[in-house]
Structure formats: structure tokens, C-alpha cells
PDB file of N, CA and C in Angstrom:
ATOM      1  N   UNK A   1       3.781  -2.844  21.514  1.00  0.00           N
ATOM      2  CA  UNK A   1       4.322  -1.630  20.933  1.00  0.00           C
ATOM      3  C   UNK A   1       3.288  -0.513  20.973  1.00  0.00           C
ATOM      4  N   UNK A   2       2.223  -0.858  20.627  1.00  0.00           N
ATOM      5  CA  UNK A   2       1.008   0.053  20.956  1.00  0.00           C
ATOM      6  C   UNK A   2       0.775   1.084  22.061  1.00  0.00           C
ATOM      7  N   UNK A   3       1.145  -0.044  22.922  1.00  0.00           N
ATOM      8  CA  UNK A   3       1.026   1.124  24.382  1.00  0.00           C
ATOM      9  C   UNK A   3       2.630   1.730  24.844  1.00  0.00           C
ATOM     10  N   UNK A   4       3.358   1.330  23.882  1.00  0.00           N
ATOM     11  CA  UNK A   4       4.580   2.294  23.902  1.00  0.00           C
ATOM     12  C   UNK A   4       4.144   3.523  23.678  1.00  0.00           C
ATOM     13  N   UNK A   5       4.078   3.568  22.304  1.00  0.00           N
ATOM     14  CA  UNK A   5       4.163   3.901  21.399  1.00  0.00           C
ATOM     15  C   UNK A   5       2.551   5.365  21.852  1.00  0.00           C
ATOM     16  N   UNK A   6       1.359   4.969  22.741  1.00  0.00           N
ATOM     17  CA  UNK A   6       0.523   5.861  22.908  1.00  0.00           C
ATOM     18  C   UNK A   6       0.795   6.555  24.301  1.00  0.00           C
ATOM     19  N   UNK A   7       1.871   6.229  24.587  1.00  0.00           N
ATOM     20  CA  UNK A   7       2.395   7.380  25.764  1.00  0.00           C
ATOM     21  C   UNK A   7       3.245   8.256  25.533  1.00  0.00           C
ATOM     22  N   UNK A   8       3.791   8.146  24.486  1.00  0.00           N
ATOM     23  CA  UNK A   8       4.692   9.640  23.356  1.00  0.00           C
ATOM     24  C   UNK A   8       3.996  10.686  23.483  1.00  0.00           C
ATOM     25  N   UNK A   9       4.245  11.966  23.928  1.00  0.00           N
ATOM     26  CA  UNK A   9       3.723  13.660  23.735  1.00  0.00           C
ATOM     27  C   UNK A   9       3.460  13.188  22.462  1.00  0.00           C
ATOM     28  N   UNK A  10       1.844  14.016  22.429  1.00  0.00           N
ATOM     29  CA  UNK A  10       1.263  14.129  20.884  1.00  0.00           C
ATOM     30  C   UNK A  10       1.740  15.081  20.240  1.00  0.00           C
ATOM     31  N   UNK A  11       2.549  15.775  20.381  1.00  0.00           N
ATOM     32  CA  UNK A  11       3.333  16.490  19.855  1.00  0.00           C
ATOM     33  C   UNK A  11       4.634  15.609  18.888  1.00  0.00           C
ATOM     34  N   UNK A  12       5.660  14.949  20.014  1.00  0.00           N
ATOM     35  CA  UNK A  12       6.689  14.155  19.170  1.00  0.00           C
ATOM     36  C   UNK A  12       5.927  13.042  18.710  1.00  0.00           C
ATOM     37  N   UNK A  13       4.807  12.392  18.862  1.00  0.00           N
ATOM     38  CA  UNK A  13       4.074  11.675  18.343  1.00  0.00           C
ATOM     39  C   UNK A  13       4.319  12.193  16.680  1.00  0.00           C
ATOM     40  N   UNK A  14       3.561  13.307  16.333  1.00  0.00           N
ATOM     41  CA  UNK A  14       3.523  13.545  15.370  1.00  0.00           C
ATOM     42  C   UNK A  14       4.436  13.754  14.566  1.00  0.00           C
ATOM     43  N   UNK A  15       5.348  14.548  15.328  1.00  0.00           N
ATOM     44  CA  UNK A  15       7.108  14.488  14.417  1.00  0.00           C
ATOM     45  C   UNK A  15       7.573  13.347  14.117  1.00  0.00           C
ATOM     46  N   UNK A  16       7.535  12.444  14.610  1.00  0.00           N
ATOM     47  CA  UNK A  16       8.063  11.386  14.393  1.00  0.00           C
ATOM     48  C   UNK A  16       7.080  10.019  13.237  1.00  0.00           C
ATOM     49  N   UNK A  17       5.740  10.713  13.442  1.00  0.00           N
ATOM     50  CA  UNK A  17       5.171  10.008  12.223  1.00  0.00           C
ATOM     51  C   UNK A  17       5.465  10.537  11.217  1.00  0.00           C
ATOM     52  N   UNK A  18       5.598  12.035  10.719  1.00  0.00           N
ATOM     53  CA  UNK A  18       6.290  12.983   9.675  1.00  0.00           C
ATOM     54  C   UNK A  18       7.305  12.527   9.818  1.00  0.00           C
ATOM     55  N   UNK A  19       8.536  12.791  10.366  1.00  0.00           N
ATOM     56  CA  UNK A  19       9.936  11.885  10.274  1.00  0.00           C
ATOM     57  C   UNK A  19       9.724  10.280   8.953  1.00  0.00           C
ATOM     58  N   UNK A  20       8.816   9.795   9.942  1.00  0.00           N
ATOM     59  CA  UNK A  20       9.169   8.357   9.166  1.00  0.00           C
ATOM     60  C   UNK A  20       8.303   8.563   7.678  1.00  0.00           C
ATOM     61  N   UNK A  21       7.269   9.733   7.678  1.00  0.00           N
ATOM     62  CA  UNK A  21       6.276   9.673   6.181  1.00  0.00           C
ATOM     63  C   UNK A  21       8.031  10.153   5.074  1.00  0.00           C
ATOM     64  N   UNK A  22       8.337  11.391   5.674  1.00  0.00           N
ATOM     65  CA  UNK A  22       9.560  11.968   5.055  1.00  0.00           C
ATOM     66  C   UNK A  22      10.573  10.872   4.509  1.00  0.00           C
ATOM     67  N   UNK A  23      11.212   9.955   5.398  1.00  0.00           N
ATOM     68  CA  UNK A  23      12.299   9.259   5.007  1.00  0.00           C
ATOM     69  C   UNK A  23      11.281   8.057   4.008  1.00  0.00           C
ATOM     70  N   UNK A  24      10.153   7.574   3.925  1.00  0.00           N
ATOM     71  CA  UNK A  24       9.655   6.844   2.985  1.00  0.00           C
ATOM     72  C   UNK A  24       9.678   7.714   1.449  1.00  0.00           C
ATOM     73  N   UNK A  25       9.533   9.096   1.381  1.00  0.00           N
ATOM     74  CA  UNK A  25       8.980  10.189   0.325  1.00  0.00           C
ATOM     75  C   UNK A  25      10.279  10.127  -0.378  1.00  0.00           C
ATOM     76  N   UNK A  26      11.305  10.236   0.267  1.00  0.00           N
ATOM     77  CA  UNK A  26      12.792  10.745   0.280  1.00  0.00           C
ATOM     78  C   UNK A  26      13.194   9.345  -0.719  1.00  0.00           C
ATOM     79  N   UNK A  27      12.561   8.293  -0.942  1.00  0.00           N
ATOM     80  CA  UNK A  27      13.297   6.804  -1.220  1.00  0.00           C
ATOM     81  C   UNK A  27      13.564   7.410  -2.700  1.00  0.00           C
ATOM     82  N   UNK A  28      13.882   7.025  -3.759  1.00  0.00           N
ATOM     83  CA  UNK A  28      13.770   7.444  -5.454  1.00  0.00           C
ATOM     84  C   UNK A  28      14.060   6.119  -6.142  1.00  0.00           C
ATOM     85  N   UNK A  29      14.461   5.281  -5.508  1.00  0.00           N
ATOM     86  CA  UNK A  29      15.072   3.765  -6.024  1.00  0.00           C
ATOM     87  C   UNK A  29      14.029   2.659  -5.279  1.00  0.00           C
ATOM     88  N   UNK A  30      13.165   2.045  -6.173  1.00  0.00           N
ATOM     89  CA  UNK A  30      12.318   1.603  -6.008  1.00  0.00           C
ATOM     90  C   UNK A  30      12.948   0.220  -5.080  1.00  0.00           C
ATOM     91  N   UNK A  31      14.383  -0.324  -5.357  1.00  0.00           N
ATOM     92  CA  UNK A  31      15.048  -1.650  -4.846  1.00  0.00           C
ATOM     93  C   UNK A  31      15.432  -1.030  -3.542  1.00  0.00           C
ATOM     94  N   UNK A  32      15.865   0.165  -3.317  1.00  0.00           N
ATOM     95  CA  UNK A  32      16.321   0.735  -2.306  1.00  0.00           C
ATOM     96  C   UNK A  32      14.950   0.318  -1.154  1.00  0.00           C
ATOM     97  N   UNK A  33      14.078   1.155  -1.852  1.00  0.00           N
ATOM     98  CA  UNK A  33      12.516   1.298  -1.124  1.00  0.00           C
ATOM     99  C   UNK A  33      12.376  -0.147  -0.366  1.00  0.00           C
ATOM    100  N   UNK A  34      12.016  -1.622  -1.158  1.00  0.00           N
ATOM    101  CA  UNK A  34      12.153  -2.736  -0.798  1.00  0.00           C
ATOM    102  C   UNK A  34      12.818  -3.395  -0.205  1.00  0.00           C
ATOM    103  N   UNK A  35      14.615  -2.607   0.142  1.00  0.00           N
ATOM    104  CA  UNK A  35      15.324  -3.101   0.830  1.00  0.00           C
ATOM    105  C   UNK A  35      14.839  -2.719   2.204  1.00  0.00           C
ATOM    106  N   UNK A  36      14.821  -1.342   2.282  1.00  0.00           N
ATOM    107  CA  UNK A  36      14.448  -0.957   3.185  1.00  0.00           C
ATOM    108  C   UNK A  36      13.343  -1.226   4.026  1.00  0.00           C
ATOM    109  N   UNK A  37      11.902  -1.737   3.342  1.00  0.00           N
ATOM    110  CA  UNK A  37      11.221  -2.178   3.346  1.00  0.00           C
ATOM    111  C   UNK A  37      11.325  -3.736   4.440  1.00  0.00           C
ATOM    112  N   UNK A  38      11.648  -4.523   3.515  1.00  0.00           N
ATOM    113  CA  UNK A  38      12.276  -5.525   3.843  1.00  0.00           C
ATOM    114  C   UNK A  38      13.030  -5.846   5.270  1.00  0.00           C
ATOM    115  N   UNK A  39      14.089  -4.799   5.203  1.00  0.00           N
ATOM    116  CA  UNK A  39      15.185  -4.715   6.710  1.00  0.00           C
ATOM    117  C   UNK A  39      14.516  -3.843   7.623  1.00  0.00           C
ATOM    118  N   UNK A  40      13.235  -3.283   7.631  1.00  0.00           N
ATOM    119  CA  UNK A  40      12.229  -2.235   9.014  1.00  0.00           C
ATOM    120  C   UNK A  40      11.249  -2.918   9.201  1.00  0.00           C
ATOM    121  N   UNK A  41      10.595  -3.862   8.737  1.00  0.00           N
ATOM    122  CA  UNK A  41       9.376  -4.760   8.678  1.00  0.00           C
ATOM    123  C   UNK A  41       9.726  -6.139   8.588  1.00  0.00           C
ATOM    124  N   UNK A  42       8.683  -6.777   9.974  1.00  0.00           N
ATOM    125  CA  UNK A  42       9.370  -8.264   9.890  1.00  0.00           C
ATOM    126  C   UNK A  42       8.558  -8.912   8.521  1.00  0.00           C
ATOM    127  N   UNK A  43       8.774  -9.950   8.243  1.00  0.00           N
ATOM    128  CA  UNK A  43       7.988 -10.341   7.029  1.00  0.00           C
ATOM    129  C   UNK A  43       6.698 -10.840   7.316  1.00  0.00           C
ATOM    130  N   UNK A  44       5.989 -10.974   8.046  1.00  0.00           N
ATOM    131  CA  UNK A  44       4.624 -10.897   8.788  1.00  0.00           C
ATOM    132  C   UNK A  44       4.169  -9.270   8.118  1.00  0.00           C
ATOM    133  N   UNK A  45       4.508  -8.584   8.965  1.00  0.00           N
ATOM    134  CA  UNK A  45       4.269  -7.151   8.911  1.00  0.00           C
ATOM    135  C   UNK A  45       3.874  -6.425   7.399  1.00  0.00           C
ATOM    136  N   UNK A  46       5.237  -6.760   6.576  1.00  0.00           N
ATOM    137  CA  UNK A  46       5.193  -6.582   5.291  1.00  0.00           C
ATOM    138  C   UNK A  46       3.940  -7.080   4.582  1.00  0.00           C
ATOM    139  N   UNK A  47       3.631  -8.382   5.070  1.00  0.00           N
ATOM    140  CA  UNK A  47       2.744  -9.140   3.989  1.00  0.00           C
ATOM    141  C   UNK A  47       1.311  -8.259   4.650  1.00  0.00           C
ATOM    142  N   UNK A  48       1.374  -8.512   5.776  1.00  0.00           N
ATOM    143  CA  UNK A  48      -0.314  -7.577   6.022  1.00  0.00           C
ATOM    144  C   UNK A  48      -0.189  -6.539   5.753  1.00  0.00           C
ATOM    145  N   UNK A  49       0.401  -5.290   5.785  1.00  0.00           N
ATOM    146  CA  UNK A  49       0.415  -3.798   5.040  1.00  0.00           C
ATOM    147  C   UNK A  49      -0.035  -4.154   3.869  1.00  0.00           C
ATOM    148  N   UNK A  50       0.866  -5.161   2.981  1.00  0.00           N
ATOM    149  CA  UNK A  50       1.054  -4.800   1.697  1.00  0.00           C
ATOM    150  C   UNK A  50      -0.514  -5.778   1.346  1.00  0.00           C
ATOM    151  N   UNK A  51      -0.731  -6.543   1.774  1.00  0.00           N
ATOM    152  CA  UNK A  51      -2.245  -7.417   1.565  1.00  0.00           C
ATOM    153  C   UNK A  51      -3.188  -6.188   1.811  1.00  0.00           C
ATOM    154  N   UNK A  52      -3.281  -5.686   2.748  1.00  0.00           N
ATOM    155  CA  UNK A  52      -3.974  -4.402   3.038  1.00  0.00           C
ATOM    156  C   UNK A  52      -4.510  -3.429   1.734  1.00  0.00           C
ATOM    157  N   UNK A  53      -3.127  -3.099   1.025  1.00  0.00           N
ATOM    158  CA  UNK A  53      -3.239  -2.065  -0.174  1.00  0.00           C
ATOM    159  C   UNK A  53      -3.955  -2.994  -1.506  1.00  0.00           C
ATOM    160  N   UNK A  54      -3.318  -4.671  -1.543  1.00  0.00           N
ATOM    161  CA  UNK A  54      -3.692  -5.292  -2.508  1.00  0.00           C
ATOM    162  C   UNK A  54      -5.431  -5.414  -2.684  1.00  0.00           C
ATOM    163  N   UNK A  55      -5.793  -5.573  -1.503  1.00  0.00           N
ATOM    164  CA  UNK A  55      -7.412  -5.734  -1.152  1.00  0.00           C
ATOM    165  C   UNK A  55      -8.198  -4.960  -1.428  1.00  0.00           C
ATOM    166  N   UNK A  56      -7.621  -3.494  -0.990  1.00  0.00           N
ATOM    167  CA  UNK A  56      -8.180  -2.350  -1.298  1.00  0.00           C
ATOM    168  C   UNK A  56      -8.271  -1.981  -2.820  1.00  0.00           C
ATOM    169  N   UNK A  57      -7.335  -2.481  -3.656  1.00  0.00           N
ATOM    170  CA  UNK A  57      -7.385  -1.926  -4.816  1.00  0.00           C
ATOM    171  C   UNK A  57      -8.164  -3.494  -5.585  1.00  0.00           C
ATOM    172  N   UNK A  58      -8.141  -4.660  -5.342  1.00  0.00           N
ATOM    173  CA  UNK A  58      -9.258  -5.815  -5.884  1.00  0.00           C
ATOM    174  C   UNK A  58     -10.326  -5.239  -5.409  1.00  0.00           C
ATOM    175  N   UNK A  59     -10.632  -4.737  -4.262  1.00  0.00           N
ATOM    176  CA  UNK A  59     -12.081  -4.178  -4.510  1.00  0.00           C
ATOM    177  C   UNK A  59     -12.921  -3.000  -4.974  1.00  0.00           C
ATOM    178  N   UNK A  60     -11.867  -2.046  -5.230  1.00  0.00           N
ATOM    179  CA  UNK A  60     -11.928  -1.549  -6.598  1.00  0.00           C
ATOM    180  C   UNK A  60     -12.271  -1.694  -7.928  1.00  0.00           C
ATOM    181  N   UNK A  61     -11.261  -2.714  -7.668  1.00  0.00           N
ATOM    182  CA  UNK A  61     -11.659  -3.472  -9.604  1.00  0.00           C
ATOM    183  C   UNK A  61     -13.065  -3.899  -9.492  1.00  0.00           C
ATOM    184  N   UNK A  62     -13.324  -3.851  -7.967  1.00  0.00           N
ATOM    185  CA  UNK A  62     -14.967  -5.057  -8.142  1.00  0.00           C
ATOM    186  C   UNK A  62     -14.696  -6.561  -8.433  1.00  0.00           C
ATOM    187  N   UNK A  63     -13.777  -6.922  -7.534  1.00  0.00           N
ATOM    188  CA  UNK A  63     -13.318  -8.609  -7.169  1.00  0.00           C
ATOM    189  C   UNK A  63     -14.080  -8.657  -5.943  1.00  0.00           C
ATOM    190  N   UNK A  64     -14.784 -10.277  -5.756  1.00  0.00           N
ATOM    191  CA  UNK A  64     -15.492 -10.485  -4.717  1.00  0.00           C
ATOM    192  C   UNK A  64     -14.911 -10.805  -3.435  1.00  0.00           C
ATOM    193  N   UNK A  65     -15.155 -10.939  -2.471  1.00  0.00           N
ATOM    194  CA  UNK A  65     -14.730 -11.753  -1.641  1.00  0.00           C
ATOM    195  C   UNK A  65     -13.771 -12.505  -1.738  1.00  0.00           C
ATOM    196  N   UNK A  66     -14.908 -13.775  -2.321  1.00  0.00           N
ATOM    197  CA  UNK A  66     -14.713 -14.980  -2.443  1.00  0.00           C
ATOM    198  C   UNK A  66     -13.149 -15.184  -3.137  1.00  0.00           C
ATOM    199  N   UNK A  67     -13.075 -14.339  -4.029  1.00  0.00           N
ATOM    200  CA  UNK A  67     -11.893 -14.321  -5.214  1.00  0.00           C
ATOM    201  C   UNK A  67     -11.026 -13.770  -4.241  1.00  0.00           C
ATOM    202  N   UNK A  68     -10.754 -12.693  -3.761  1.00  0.00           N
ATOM    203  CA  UNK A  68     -10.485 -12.317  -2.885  1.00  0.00           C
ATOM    204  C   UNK A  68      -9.254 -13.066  -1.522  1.00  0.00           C
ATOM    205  N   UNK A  69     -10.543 -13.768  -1.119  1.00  0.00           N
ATOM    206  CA  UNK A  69     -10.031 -14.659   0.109  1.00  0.00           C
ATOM    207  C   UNK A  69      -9.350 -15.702  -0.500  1.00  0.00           C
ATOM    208  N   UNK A  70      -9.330 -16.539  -1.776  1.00  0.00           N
ATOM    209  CA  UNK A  70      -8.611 -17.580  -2.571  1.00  0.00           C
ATOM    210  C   UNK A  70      -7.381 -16.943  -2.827  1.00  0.00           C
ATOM    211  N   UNK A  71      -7.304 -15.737  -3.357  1.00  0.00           N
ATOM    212  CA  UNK A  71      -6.199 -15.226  -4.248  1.00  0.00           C
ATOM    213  C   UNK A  71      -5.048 -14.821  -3.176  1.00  0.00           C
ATOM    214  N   UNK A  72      -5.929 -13.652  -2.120  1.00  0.00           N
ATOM    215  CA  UNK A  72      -4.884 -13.208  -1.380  1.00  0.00           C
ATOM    216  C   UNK A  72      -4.955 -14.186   0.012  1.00  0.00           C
ATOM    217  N   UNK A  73      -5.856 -14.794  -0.201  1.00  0.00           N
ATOM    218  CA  UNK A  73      -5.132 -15.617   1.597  1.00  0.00           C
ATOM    219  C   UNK A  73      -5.970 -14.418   2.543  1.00  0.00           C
ATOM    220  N   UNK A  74      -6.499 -13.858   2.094  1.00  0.00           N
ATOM    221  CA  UNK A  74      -7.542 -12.217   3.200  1.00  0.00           C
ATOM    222  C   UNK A  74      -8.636 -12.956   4.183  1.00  0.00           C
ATOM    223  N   UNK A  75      -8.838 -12.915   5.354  1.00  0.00           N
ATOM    224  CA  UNK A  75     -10.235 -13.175   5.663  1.00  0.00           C
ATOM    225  C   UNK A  75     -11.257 -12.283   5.260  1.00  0.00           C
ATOM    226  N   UNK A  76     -12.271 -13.009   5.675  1.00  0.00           N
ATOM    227  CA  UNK A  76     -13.351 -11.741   5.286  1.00  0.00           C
ATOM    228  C   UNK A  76     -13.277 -10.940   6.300  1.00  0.00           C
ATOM    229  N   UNK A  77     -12.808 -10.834   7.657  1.00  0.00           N
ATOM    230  CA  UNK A  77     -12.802  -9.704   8.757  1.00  0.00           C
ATOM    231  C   UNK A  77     -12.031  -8.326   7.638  1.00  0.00           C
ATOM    232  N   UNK A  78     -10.908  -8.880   7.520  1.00  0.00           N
ATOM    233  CA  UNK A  78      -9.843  -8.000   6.628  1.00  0.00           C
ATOM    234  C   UNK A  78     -10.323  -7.259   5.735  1.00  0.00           C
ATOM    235  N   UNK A  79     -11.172  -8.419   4.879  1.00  0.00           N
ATOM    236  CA  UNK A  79     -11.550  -7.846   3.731  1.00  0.00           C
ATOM    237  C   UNK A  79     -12.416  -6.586   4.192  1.00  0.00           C
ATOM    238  N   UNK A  80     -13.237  -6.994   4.958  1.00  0.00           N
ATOM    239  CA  UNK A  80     -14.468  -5.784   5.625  1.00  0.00           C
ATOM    240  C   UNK A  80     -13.646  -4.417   5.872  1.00  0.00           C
ATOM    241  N   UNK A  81     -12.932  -5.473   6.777  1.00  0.00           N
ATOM    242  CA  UNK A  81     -11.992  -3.949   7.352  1.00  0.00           C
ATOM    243  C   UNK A  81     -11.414  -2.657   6.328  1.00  0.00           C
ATOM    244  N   UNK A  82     -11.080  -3.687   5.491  1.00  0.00           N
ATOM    245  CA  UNK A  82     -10.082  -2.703   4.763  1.00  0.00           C
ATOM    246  C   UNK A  82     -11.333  -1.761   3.700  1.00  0.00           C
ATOM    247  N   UNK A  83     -12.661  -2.974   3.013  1.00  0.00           N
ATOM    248  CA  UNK A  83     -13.454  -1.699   2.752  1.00  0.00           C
ATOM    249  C   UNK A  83     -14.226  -0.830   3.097  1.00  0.00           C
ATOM    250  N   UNK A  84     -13.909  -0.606   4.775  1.00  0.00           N
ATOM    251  CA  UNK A  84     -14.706   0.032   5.369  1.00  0.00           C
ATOM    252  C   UNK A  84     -13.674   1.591   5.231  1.00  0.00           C
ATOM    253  N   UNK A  85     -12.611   0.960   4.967  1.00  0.00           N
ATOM    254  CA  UNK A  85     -11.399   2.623   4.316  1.00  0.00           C
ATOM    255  C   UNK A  85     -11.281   2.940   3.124  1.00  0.00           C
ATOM    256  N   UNK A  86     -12.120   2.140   2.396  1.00  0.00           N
ATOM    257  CA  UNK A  86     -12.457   2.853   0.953  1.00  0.00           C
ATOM    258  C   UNK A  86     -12.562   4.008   0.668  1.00  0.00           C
ATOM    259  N   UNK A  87     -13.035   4.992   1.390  1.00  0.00           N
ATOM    260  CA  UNK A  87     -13.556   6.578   1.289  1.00  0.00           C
ATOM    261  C   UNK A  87     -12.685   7.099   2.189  1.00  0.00           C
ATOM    262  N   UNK A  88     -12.121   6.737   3.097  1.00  0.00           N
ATOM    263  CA  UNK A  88     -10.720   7.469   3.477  1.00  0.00           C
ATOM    264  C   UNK A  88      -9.459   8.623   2.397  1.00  0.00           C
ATOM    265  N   UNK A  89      -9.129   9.365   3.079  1.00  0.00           N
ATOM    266  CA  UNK A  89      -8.730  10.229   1.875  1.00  0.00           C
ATOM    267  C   UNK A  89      -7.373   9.749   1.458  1.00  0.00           C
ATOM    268  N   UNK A  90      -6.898   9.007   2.861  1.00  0.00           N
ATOM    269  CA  UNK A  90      -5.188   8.466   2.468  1.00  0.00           C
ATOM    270  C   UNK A  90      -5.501   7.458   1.075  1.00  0.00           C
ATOM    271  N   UNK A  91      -6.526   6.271   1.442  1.00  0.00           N
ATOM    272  CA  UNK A  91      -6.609   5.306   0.649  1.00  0.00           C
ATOM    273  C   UNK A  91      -7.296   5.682  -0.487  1.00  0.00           C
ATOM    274  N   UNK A  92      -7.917   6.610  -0.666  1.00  0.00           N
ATOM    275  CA  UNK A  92      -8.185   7.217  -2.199  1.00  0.00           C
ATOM    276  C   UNK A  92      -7.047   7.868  -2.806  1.00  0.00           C
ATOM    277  N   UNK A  93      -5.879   8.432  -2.083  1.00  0.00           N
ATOM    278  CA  UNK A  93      -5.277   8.418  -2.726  1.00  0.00           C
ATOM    279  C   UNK A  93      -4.253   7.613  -3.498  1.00  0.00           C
ATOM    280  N   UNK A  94      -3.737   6.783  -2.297  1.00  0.00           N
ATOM    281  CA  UNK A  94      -3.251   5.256  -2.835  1.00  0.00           C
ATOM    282  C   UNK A  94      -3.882   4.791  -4.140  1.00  0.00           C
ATOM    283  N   UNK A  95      -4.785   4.687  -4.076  1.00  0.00           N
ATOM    284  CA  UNK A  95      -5.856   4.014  -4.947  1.00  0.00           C
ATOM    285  C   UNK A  95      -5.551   4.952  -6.351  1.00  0.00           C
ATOM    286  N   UNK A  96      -5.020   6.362  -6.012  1.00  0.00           N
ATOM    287  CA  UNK A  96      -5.268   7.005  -7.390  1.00  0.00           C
ATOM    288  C   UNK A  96      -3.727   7.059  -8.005  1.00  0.00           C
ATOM    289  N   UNK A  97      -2.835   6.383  -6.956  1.00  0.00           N
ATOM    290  CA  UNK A  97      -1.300   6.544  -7.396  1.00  0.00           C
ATOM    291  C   UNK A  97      -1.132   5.361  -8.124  1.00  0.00           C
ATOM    292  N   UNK A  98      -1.885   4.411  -7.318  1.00  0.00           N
ATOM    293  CA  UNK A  98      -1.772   2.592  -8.345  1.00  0.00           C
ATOM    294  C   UNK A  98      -2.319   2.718  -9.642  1.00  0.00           C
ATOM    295  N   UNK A  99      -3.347   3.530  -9.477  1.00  0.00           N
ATOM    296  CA  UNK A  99      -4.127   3.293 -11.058  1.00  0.00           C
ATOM    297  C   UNK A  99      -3.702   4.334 -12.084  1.00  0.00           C
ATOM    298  N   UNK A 100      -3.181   5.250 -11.401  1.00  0.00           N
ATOM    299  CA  UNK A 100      -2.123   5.720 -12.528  1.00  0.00           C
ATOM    300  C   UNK A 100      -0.857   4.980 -12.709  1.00  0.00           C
ATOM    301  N   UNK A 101       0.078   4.283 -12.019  1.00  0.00           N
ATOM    302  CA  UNK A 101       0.919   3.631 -12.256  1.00  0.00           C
ATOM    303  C   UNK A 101       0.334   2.431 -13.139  1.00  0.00           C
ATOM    304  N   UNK A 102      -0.410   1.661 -13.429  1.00  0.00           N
ATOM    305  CA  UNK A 102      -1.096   0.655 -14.241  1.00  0.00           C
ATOM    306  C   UNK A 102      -1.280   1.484 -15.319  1.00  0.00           C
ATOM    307  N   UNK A 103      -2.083   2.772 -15.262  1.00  0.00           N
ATOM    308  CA  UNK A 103      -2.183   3.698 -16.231  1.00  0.00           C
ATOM    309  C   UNK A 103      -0.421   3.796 -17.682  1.00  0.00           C
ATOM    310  N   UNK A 104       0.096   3.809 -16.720  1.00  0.00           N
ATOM    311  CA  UNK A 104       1.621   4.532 -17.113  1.00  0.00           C
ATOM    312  C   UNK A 104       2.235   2.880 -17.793  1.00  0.00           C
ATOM    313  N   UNK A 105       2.422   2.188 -17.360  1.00  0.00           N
ATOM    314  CA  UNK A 105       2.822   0.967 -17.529  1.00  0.00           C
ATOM    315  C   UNK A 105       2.344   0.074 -18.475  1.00  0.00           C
ATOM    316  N   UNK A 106       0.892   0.492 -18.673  1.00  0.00           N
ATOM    317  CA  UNK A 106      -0.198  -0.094 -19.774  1.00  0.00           C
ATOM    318  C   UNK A 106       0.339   0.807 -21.127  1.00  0.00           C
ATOM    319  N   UNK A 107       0.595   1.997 -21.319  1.00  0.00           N
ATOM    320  CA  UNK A 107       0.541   2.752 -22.694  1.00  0.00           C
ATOM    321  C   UNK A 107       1.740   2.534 -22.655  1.00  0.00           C
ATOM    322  N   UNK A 108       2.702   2.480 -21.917  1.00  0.00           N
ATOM    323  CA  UNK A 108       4.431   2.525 -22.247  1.00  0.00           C
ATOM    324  C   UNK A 108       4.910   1.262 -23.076  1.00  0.00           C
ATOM    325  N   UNK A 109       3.284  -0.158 -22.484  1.00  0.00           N
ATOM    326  CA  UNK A 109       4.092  -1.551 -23.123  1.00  0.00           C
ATOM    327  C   UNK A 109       3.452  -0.904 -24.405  1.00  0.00           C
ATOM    328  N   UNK A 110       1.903  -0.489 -24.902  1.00  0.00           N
ATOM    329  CA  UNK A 110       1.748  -0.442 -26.021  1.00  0.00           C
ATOM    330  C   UNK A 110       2.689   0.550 -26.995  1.00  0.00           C
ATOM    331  N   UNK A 111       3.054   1.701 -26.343  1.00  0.00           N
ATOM    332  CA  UNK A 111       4.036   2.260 -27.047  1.00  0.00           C
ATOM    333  C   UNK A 111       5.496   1.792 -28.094  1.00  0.00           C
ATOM    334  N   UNK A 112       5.980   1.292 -26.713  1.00  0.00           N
ATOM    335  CA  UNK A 112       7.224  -0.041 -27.095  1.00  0.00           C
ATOM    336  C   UNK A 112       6.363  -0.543 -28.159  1.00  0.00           C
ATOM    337  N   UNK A 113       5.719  -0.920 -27.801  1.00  0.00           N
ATOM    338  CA  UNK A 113       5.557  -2.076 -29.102  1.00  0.00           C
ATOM    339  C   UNK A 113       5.218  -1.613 -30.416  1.00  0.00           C
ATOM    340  N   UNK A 114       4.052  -0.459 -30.480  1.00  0.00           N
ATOM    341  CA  UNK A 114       3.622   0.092 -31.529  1.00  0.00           C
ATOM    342  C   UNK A 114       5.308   0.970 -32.233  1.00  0.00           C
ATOM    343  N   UNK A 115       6.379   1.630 -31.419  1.00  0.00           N
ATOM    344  CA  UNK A 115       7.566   1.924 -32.312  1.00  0.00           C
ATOM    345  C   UNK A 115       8.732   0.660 -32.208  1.00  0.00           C
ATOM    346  N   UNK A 116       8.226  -0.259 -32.115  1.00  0.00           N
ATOM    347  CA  UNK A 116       9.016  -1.635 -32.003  1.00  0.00           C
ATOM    348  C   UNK A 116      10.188  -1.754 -31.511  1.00  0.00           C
ATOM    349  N   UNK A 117      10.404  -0.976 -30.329  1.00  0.00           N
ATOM    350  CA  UNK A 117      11.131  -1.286 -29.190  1.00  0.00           C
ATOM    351  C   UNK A 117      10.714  -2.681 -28.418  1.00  0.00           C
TER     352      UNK A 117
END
């Protein structure tokens, strides 16, 4: 697919990576998102993207390797790989959408609970 995919005008190259960023932005239903998800990505595919983001944000927290390679099944190539995009601006931002979502999710359970919902 690669070398399909690098003989596209860099021009529709780019429309068409905007195209597909757009129709991901566009989702609002998180089950929708996963269906979709799910039915455009074989399940190979899915699990390495999404291992990808998981890695990036355990090494964040400052999880080792070792923990790492047990928990998620990651090699260490992966693992390298992926923190060598630590300082990338896409994956800082990722990084700043998860930890506000943990953010959001953490005060909402204490909330619930503190008005005993």
C-alpha cells in the first residue's frame, strides 16, 4: 500500500489525508467512532495504532520498559520507536487530550460521589 499510496500528486496526497483527518473530527458518538474504527482497520492494524498511543502515554506516566513489554505485548523496537515521538507536536498533543480526559473523568467520579449520585 505504501508504494501506492507514494505515487499520489502531493497535492491530492494531502487532500485526501485532510479528507480522512475531517471525517475522523466529524465522529461525535464515541460507539460510532469504534464502529467505524473497527469496519476501516483490520484488527492487526487497530491493535498497533492503538498500542502505539497506549505506549506513548505509559511512558509518560514513567512506566518502564520492562512493565511495558509485559503489559502491552510492545517490543522494545516499538517501545523506542514510539519514544523517539515523544516531542513530536501531533503526539504532545494526543498526550494532552488523554490527560485531560483522565483529568475530566477523575473529578466527575469524585463529584458523583461527593453529591451522591
Amino acid at each position: 500500500m505504501k508504494k501506492t499510496f507514494s505515487k499520489v500528486n502531493p497535492y491530492l496526497k494531502n487532500q485526501i489525508t485532510k479528507s480522512f483527518a475531517q471525517t475522523l473530527v466529524d465522529f461525535t458518538d464515541l460507539n460510532d467512532m469504534l464502529t467505524f474504527l473497527k469496519d476501516f482497520f483490520s484488527e492487526k492494524e487497530l491493535e498497533m495504532f492503538s498500542k502505539r498511543l497506549a505506549v506513548s502515554y505509559w511512558l509518560k506516566k514513567g512506566r518502564s520498559y520492562s512493565n511495558i513489554t509485559n503489559n502491552l505485548k510492545a517490543s522494545s523496537a516499538t517501545i523506542s520507536q514510539v519514544s523517539s515521538l515523544m516531542k513530536s507536536k501531533g503526539m504532545e498533543e494526543a498526550l494532552k487530550k488523554m490527560d485531560a480526559e483522565e483529568w475530566a473523568t477523575l473529578w466527575s467520579k469524585k463529584i458523583k460521589k461527593f453529591v451522591g449520585r
